[in-house]
Structures are given as structure tokens and as C-alpha cells.
N, C-alpha and C. Protein backbone atom coordinates (compact mmCIF):
# COMPACT_ATOMS: atom_id res chain seq x y z
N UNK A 1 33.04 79.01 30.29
CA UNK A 1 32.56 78.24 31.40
C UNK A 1 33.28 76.90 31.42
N UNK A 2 33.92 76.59 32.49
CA UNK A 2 34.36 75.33 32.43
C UNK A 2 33.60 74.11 33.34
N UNK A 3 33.89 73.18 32.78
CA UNK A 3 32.74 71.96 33.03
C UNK A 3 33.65 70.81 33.98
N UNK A 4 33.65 70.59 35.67
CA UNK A 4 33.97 69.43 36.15
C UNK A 4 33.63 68.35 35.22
N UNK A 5 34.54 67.42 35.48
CA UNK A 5 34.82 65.92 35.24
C UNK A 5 33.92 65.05 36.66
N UNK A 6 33.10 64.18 35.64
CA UNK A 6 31.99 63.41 36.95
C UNK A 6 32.76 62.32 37.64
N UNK A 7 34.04 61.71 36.90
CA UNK A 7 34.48 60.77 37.30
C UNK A 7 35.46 61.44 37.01
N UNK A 8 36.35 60.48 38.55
CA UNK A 8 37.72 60.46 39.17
C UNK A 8 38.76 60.45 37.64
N UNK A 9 40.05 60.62 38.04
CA UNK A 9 41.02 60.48 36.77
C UNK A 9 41.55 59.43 36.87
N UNK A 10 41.73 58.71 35.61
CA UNK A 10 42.32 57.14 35.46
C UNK A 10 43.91 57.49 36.48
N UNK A 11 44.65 56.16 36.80
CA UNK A 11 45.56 55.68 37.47
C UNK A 11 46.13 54.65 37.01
N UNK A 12 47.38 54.90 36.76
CA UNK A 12 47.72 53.80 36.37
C UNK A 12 47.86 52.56 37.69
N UNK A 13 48.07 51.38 37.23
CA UNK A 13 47.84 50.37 38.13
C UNK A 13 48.79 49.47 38.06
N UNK A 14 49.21 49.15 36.60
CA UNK A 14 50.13 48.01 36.78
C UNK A 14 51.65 48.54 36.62
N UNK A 15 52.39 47.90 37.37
CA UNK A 15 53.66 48.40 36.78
C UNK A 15 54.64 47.39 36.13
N UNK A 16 55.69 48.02 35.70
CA UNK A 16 56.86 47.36 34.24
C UNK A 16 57.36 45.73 35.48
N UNK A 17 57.41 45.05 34.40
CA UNK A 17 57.83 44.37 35.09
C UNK A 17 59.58 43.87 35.76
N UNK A 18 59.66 42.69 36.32
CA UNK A 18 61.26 43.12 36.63
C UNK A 18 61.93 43.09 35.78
N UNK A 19 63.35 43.34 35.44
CA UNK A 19 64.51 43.57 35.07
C UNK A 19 65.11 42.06 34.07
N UNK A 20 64.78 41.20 34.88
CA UNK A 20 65.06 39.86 35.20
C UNK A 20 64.16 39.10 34.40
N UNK A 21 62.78 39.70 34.18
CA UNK A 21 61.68 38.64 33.55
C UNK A 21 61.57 38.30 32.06
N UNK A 22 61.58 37.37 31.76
CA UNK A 22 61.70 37.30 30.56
C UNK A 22 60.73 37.93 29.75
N UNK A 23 61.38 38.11 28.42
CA UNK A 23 59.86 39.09 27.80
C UNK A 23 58.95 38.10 26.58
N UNK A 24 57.64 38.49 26.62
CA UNK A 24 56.66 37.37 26.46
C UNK A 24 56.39 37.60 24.64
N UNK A 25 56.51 39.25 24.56
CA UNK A 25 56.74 39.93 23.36
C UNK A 25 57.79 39.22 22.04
N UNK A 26 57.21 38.81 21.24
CA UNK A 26 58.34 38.19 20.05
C UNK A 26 59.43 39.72 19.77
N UNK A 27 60.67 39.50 19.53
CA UNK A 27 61.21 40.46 18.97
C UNK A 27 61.01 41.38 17.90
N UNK A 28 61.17 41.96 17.21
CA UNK A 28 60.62 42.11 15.87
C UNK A 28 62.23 41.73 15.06
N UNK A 29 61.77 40.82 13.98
CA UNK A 29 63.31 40.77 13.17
C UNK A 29 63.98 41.81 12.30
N UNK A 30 65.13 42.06 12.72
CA UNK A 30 66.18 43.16 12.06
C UNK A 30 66.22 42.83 11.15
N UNK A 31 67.06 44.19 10.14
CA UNK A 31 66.85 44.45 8.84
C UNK A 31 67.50 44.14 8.47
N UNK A 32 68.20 42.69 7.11
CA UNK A 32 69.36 42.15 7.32
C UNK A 32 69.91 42.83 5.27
N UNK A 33 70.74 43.33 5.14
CA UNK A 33 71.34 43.13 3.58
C UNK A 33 72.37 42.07 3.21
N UNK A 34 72.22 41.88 2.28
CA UNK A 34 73.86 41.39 1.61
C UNK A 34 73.40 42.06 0.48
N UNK A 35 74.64 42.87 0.20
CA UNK A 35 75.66 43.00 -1.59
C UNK A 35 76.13 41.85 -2.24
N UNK A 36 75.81 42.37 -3.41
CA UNK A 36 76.22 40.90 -4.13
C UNK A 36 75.95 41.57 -5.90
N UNK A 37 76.10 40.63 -6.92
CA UNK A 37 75.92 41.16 -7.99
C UNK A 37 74.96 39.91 -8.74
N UNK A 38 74.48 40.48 -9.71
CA UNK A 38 73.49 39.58 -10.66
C UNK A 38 73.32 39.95 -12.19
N UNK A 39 74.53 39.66 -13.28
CA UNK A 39 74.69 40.36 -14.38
C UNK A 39 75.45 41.88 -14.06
N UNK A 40 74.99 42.51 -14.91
CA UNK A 40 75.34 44.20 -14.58
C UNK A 40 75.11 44.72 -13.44
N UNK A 41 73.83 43.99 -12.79
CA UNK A 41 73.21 44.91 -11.75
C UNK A 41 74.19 44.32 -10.35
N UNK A 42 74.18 45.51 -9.48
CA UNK A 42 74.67 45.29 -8.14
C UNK A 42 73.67 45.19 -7.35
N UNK A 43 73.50 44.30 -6.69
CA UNK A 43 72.74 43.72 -5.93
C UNK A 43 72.55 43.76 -4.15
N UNK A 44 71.04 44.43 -4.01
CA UNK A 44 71.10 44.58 -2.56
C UNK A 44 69.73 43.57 -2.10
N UNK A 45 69.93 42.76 -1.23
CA UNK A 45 68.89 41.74 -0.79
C UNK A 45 68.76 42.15 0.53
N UNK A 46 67.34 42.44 0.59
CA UNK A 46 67.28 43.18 1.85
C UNK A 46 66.23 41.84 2.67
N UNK A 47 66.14 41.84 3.68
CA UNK A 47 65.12 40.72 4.52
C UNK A 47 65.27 41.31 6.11
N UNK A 48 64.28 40.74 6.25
CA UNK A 48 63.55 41.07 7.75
C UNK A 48 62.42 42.13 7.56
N UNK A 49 62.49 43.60 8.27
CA UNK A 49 61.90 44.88 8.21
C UNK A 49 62.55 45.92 8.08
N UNK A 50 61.68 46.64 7.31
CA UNK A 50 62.05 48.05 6.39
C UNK A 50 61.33 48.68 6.98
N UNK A 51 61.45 49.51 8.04
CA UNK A 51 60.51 50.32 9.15
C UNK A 51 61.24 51.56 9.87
N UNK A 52 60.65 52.27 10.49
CA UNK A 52 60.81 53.48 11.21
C UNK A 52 62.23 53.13 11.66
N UNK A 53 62.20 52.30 12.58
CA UNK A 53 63.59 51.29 13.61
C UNK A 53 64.97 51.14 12.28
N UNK A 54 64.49 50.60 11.50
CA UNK A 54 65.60 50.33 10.48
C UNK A 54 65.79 50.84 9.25
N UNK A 55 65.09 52.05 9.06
CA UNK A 55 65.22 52.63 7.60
C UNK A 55 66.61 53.24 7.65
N UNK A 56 67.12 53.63 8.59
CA UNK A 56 68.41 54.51 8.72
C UNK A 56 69.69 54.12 8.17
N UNK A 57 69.67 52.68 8.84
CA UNK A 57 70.79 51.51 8.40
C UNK A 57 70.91 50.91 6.92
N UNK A 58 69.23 51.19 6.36
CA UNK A 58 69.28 50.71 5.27
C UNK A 58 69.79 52.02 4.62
N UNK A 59 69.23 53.24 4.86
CA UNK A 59 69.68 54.16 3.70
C UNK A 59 70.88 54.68 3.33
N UNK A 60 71.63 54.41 4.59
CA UNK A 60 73.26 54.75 4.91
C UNK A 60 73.96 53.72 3.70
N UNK A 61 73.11 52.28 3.72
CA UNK A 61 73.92 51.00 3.12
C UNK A 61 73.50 51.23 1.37
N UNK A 62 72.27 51.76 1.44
CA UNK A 62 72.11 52.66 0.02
C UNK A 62 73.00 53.85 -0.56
N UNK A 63 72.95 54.36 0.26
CA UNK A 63 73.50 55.34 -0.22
C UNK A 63 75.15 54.79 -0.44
N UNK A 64 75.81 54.43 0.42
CA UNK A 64 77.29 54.00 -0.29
C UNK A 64 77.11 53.30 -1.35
N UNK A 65 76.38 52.42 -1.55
CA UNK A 65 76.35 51.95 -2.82
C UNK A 65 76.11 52.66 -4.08
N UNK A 66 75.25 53.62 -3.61
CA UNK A 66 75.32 54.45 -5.20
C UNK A 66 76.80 55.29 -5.06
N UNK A 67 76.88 55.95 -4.06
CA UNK A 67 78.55 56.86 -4.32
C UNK A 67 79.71 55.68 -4.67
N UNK A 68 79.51 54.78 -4.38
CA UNK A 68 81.11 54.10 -3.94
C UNK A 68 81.06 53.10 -5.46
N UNK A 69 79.47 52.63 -6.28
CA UNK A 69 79.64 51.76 -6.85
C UNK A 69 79.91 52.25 -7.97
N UNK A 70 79.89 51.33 -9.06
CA UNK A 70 80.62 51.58 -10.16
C UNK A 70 79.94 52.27 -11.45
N UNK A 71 80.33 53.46 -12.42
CA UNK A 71 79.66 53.95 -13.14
C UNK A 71 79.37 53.25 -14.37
N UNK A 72 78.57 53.23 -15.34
CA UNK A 72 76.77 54.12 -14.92
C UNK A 72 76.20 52.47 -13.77
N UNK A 73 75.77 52.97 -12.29
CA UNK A 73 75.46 52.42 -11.80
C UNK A 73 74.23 51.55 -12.19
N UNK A 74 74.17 50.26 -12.17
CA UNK A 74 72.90 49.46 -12.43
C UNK A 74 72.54 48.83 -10.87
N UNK A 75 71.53 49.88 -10.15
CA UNK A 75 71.27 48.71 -8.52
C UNK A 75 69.96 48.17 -9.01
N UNK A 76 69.75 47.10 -8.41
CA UNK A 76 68.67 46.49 -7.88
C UNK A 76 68.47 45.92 -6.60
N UNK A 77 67.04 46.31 -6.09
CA UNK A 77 66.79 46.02 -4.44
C UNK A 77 65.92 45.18 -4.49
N UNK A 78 66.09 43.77 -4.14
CA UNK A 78 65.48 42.58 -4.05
C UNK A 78 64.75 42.39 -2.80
N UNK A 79 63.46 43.02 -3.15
CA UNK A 79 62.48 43.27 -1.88
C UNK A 79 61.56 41.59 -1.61
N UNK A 80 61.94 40.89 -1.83
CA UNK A 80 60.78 39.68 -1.79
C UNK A 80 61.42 39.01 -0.77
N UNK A 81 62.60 38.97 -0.02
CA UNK A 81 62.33 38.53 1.23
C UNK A 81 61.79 39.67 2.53
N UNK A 82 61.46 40.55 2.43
CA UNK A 82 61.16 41.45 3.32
C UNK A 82 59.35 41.01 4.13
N UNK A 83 59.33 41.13 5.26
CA UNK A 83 58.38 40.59 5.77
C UNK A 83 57.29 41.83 5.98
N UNK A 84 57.70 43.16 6.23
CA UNK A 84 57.12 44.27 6.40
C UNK A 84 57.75 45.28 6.24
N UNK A 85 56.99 46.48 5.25
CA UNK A 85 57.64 47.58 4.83
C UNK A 85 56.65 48.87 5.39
N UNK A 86 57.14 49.42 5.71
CA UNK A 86 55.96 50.88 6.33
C UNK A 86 56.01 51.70 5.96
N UNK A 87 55.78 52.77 5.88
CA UNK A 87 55.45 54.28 5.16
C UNK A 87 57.05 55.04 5.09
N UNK A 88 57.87 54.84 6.32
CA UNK A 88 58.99 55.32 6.48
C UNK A 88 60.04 54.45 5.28
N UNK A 89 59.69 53.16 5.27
CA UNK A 89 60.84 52.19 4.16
C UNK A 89 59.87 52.11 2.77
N UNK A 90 58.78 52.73 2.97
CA UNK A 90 57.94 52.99 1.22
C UNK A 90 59.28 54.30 1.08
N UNK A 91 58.97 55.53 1.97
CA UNK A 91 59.66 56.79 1.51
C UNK A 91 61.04 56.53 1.10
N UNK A 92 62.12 55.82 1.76
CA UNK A 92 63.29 55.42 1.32
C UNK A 92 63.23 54.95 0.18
N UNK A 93 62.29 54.02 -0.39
CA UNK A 93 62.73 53.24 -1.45
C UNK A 93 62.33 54.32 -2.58
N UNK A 94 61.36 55.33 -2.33
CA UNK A 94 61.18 56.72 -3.24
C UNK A 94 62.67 57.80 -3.20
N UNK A 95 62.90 57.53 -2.17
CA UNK A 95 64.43 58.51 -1.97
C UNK A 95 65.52 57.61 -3.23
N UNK A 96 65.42 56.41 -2.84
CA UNK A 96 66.70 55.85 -3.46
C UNK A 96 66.15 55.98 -4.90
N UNK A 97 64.78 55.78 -5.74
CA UNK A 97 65.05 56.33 -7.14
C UNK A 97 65.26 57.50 -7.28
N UNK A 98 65.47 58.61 -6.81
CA UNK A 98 65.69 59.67 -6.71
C UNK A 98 67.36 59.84 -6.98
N UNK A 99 67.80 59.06 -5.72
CA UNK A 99 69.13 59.18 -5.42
C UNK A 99 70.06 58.66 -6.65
N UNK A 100 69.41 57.81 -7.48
CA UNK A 100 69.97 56.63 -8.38
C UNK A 100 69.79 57.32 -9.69
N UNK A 101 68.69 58.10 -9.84
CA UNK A 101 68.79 58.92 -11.33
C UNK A 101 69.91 59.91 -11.15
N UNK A 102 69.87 61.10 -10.05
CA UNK A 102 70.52 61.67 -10.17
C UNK A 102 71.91 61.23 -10.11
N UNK A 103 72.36 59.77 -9.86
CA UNK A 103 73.77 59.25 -9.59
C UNK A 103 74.00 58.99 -11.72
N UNK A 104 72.94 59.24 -12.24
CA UNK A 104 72.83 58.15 -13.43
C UNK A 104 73.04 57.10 -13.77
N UNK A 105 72.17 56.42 -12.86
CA UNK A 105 72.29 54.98 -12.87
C UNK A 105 70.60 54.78 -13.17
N UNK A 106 70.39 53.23 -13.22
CA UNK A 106 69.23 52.65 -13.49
C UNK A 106 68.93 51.73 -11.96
N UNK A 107 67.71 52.04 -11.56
CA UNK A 107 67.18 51.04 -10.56
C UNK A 107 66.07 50.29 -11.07
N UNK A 108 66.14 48.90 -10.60
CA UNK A 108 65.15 48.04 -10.37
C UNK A 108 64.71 47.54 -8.97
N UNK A 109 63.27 47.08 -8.98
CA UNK A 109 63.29 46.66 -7.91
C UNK A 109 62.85 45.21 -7.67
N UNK A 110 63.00 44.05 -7.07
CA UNK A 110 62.74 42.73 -7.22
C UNK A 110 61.03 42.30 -6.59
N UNK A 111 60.11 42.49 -6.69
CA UNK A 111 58.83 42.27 -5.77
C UNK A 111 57.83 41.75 -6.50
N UNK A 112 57.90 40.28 -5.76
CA UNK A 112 56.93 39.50 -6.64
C UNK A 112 55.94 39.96 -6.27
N UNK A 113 54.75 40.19 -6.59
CA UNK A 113 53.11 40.09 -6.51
C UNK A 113 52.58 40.07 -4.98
N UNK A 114 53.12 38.81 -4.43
CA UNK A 114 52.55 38.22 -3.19
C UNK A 114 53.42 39.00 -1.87
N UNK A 115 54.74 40.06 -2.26
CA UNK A 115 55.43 40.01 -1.24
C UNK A 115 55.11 41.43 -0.87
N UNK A 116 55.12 41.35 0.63
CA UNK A 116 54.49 42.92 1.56
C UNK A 116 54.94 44.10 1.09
N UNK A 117 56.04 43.90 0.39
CA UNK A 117 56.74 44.90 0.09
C UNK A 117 55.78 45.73 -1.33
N UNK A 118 55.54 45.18 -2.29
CA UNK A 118 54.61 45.18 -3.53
C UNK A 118 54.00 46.43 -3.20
N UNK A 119 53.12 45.81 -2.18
CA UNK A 119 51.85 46.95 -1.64
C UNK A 119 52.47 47.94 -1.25
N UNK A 120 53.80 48.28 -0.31
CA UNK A 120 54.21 49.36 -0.06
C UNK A 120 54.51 50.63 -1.19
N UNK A 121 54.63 49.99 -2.60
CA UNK A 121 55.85 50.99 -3.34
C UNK A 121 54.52 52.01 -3.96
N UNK A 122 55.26 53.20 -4.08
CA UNK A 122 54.90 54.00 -4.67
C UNK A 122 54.38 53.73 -6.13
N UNK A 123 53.00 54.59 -6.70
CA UNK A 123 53.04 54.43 -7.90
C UNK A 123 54.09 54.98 -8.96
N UNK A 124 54.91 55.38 -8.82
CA UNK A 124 55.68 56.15 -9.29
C UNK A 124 56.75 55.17 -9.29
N UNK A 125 57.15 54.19 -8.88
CA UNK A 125 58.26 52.84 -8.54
C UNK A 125 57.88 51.70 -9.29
N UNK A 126 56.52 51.67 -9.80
CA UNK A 126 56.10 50.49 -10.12
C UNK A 126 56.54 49.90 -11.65
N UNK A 127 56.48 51.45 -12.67
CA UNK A 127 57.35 50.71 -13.63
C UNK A 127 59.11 50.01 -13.26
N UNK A 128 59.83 50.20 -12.30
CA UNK A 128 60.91 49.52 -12.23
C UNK A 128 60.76 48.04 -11.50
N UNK A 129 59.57 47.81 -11.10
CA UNK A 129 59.67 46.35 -10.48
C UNK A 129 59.41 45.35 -11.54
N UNK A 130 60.30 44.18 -11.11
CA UNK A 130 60.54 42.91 -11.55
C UNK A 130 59.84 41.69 -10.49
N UNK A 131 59.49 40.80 -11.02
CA UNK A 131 58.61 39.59 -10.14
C UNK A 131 59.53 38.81 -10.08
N UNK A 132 60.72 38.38 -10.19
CA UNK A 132 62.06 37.77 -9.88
C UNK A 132 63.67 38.23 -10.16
N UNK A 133 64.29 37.80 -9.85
CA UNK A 133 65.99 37.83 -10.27
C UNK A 133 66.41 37.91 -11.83
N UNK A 134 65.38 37.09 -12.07
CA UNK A 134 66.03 35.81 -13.53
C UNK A 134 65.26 37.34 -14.52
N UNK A 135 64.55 38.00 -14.10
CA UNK A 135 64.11 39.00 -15.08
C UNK A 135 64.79 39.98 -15.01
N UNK A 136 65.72 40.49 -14.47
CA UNK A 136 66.95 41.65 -14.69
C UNK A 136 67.72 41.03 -16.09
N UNK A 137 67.67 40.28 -16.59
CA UNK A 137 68.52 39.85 -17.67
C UNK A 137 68.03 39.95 -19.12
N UNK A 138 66.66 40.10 -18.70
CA UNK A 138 66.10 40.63 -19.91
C UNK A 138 65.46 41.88 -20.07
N UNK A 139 66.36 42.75 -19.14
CA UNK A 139 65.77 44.62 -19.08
C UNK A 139 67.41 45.02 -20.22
N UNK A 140 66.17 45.83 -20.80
CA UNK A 140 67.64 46.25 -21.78
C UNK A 140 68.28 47.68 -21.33
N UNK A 141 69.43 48.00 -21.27
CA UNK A 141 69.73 49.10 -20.25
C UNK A 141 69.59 50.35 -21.36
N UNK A 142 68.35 51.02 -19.97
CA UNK A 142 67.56 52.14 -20.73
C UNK A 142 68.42 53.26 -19.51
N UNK A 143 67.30 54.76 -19.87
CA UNK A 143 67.13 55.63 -18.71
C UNK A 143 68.30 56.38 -18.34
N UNK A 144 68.68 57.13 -17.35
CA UNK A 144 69.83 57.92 -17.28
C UNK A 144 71.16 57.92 -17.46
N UNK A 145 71.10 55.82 -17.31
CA UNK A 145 72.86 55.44 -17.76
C UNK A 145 73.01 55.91 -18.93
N UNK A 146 72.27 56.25 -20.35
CA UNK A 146 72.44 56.30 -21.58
C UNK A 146 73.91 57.88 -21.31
N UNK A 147 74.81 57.74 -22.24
CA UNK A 147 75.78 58.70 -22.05
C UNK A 147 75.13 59.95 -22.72
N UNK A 148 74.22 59.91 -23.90
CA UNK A 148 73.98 60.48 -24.41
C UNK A 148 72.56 61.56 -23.82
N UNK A 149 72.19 60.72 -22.82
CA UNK A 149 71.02 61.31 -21.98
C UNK A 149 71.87 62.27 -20.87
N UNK A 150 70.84 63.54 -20.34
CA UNK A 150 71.42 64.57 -20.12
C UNK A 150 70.89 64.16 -18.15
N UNK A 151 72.43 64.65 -17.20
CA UNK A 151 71.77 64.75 -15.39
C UNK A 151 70.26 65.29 -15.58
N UNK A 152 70.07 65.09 -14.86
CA UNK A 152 69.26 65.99 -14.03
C UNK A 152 69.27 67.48 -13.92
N UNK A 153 70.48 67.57 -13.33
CA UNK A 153 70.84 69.09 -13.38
C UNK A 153 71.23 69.52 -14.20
N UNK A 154 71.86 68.78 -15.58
CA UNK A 154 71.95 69.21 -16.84
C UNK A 154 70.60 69.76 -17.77
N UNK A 155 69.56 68.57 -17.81
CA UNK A 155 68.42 68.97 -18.08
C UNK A 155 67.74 70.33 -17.56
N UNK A 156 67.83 70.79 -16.16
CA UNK A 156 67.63 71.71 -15.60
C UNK A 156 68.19 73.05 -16.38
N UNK A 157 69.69 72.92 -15.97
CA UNK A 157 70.23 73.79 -16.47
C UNK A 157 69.83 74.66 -18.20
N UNK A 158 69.58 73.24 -18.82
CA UNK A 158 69.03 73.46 -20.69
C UNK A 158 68.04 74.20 -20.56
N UNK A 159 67.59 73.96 -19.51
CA UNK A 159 66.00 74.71 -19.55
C UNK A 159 66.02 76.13 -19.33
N UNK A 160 67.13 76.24 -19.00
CA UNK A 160 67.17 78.13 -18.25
C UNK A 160 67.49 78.47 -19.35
N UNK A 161 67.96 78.00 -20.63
CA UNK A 161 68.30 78.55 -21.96
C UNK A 161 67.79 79.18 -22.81
């Protein structure tokens, strides 16, 4: 049995405005990096937003850095200028430890306490965060760089043995 509607169907009413008008809307600020280095570690400083809009640009700029940089890779992603991180730039920053073991390298990540980014990371990310810069200098280089520690797919492979 189907049931009429008692009232008329909404309409829209207003329309876009001109071409010409200025917009009243703040922009949202782009996702800005610089490379750079800090001790061993290669250094990515990310600021603005880590979001749906800009995760792409960031992961492209990730990802060369693990292929292109130097072995056993040491990155760190210095999340404390970032103003907002969302579910899409939480998942990236889970992709890139991913991406970074299997490169055998070591990641850190920079996120003080207070910064938006903090709240975004995975529990699974949280042992690699640092609350400043000045504390990469006193991480002693552990984890997949070790030569003696086995890929990923090496480990795998042992296992079929």
C-alpha cells in the first residue's frame, strides 16, 4: 500500500550566486611540505590540512621519499604544524608506516600533545611519536633498518619453512 505525501515537495529557492561575487566562505588552507633533514632522519614538515582534498599530494610526496631516499631510510613527519587531520590523512599516515617498514626504514612521527594531529593517529602509530624535533636525537636506531633484521617478505617467506 502506498501512502501520499500531505505536504507539497520542498523547492529549492535560492540560487548560486554570481560569477563575479566575492566569496564570503574563508578558503580552507592547502597542504604545504618542505624536505629537509634533522640528524639521520629526513625530514617532512607538513602544515596546513591533511584531508580528503589533499591526502593525494601528500602521499605521492611520501611515497618518493621513501623510493628515492637514502638506505636504511630514517623519515620523520613533523605533524605539529598541521591544523586538521581527518580520517582520510589518519589512513595515510597508517599507509606510510606500512610503506616505511616494508622500505626498511624507521618512521617517526613529530606530535606534540596539544596538536590536532595527536588525536588523529592510530593506536598502532603511537609508539613512533615524538613531542618535538630535539627528541629524534635521542631515539636509538632500532626496528627494520637493523641489517640483521629480516623484510617483511623475508619474514614471510621463513615462515613457509
Amino acid at each position: 500500500m502506498l501512502v501520499r505525501p500531505t505536504e507539497p515537495p520542498l523547492e529549492a529557492t535560492s540560487s548560486p550566486p554570481p560569477a563575479d561575487a566575492p566569496s564570503t566562505a574563508p578558503r580552507p588552507k592547502a597542504l604545504g611540505i618542505q624536505t629537509g633533514h634533522h640528524g639521520r632522519y629526513t625530514l617532512l614538515t607538513m602544515s596546513g590540512r591533511l584531508t580528503a582534498d589533499t591526502v593525494v599530494t601528500a602521499e605521492a610526496q611520501i611515497l618518493t621519499t621513501i623510493v628515492l631516499g637514502p638506505a636504511p631510510l630514517h623519515l620523520a613527519l613533523d605533524l605539529s604544524r598541521l591544523d586538521v587531520v581527518d580520517l582520510h590523512g589518519a589512513h595515510l599516515l597508517t599507509k606510510t608506516h606500512f610503506a616505511v617498514r616494508a622500505a626498511r626504514g624507521t618512521l617517526h612521527l613529530i606530535a606534540p600533545a596539544h596538536a590536532p594531529a595527536r588525536g588523529a593517529l592510530s593506536r598502532y602509530l603511537l609508539p613512533h611519536v615524538v613531542q618535538h624535533r630535539q627528541d629524534l636525537a635521542s631515539l636509538a636506531p632500532t626496528g627494520p633498518s637493523d641489517p640483521r633484521s629480516p623484510s617483511p617478505l623475508e619474514a614471510l617467506a621463513g615462515a613457509d619453512r
